[in-house]
Protein backbone atom coordinates (compact mmCIF):
# COMPACT_ATOMS: atom_id res chain seq x y z
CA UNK A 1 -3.16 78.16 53.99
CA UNK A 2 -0.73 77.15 56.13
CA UNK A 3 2.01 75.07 54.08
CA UNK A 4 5.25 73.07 55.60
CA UNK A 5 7.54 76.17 54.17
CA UNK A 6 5.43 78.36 56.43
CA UNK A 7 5.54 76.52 59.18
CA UNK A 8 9.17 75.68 58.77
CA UNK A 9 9.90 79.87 58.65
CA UNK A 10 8.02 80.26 61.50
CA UNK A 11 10.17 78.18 63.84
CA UNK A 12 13.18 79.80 62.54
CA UNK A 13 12.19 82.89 63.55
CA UNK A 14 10.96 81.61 66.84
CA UNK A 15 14.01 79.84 67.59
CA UNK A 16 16.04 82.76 66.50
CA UNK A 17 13.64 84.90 69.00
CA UNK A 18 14.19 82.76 71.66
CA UNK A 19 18.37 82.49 71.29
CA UNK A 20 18.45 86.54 71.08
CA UNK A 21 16.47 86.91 74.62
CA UNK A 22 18.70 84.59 76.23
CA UNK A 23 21.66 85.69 75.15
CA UNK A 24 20.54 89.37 76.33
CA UNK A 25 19.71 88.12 80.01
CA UNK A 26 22.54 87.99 81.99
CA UNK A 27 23.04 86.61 86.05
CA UNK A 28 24.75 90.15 86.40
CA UNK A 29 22.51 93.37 84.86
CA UNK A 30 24.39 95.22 82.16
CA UNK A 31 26.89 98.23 83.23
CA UNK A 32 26.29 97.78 87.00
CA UNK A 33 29.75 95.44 87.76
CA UNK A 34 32.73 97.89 88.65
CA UNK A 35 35.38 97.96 91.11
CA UNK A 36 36.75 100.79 93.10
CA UNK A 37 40.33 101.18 95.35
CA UNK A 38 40.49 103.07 98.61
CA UNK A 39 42.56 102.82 101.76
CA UNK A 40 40.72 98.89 102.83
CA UNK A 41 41.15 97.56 99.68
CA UNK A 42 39.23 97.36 96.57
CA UNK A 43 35.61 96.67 96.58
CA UNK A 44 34.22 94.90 94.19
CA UNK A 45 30.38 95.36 93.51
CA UNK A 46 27.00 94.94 90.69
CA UNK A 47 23.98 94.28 90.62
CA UNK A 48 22.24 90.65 89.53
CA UNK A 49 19.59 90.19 86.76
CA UNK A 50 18.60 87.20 86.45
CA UNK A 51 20.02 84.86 88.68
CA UNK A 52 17.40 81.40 88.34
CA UNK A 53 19.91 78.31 88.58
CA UNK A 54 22.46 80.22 90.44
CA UNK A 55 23.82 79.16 93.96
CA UNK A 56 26.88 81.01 94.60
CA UNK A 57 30.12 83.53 93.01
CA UNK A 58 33.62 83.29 92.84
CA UNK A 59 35.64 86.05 92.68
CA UNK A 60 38.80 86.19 91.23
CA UNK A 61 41.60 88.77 90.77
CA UNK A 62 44.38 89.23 88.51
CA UNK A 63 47.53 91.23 88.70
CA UNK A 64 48.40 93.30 85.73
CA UNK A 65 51.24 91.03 83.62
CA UNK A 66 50.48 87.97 85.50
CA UNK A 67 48.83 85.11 83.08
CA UNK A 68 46.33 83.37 85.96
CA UNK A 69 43.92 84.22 88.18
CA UNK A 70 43.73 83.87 92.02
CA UNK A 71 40.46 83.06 93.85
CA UNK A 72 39.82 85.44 96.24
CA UNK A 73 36.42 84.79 97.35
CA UNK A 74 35.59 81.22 96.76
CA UNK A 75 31.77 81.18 97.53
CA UNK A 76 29.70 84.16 98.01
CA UNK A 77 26.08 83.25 98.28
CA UNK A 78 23.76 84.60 96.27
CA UNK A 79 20.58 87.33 97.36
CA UNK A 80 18.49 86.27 94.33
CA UNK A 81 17.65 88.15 91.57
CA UNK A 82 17.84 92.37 91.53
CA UNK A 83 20.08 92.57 94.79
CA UNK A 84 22.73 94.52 95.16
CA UNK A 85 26.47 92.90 95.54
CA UNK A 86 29.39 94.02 97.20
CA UNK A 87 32.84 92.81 97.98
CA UNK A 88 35.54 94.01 99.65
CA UNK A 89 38.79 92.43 98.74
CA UNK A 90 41.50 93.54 102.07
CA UNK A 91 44.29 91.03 101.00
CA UNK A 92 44.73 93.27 97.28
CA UNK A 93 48.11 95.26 98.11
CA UNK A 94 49.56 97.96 95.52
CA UNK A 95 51.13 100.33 94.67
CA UNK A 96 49.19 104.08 93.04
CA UNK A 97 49.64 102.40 89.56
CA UNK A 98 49.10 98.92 89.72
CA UNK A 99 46.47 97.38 87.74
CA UNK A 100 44.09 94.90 88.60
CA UNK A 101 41.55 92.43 87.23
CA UNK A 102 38.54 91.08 88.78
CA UNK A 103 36.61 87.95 87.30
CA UNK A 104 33.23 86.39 88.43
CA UNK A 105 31.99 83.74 87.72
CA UNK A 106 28.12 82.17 88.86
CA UNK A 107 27.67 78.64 89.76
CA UNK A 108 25.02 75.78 90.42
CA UNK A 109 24.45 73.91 93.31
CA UNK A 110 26.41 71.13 91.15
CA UNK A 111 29.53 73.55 90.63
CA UNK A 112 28.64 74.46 87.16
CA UNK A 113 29.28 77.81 85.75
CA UNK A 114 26.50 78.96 84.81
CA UNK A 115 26.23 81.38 81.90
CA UNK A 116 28.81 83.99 81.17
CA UNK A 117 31.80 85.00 83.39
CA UNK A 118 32.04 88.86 83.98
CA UNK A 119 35.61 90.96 84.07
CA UNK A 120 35.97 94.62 85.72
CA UNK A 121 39.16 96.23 85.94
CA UNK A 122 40.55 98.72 88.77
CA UNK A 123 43.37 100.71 88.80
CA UNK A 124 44.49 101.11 92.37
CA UNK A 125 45.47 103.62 94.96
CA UNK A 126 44.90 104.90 98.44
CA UNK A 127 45.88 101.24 100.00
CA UNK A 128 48.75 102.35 102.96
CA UNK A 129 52.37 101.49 102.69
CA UNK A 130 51.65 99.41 105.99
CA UNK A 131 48.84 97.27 104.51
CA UNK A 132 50.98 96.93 101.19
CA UNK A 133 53.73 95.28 103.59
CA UNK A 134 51.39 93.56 105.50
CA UNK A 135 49.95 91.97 102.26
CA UNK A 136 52.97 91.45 100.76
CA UNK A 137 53.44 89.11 104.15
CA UNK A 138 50.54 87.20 103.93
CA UNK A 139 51.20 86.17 100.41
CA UNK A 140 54.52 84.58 100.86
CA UNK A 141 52.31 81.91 103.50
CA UNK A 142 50.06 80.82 100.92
């Protein structure tokens, strides 16, 4: 017999179901989003899960001590869900030691985040004294 204290312990653990399974899908799939330095820059790259509802990414990067973020890729469209992502950010300039943090964050169509945002930190290297310069340039301009 099926009594209102059944029922009512039933939807619990429905609605308890349901919360777990979204909270475990993510727009970007679990251990894929890492960044790595070389002599262009730092690319920045992961793969998406489950991407319904999202339009575009922004990518943003922090400097090690510094207390915001700056955007450095304001809308990178999406491929839809299980593609693989990749960006190269050329304007990062450093030194072998300095540390960086990337941050992105999905949007709507409306310019809503949607879900989570994700963090991946680099520690970088191998960019030229040249480009560090050259960086350094373009920065004062903005």
């Amino acid at each position: 017999m099926i009594t209102p204290m059944t029922t009512r312990f039933f939807s619990i653990v429905c609605l308890t179901a349901l919360c777990a399974a979204l909270a475990a899908a993510g727009v970007i799939r679990d251990g894929t989003l890492g960044a790595a330095s070389d002599s262009r820059g730092v690319l920045v790259h992961w793969w998406s899960d489950d991407e319904t509802g999202v339009a575009w990414y922004m990518i943003e990067r922090s400097l090690q001590g510094s207390s915001g973020f700056v955007v450095v890729s304001n809308h990178l469209p999406t491929k839809g869900s299980g593609n693989q992502y990749q960006f190269l950010d050329e304007t990062a300039f450093k030194t072998t030691e300095t540390f960086y943090r990337y941050r992105i964050t999905p949007f709507d169509s409306s310019g809503k985040v949607v879900g989570a945002q994700y963090y991946t930190n680099v520690i970088g290297g191998g960019v030229s004294s040249v480009r560090r310069t050259w960086g350094s340039i373009k920065a004062m301009f903005r």
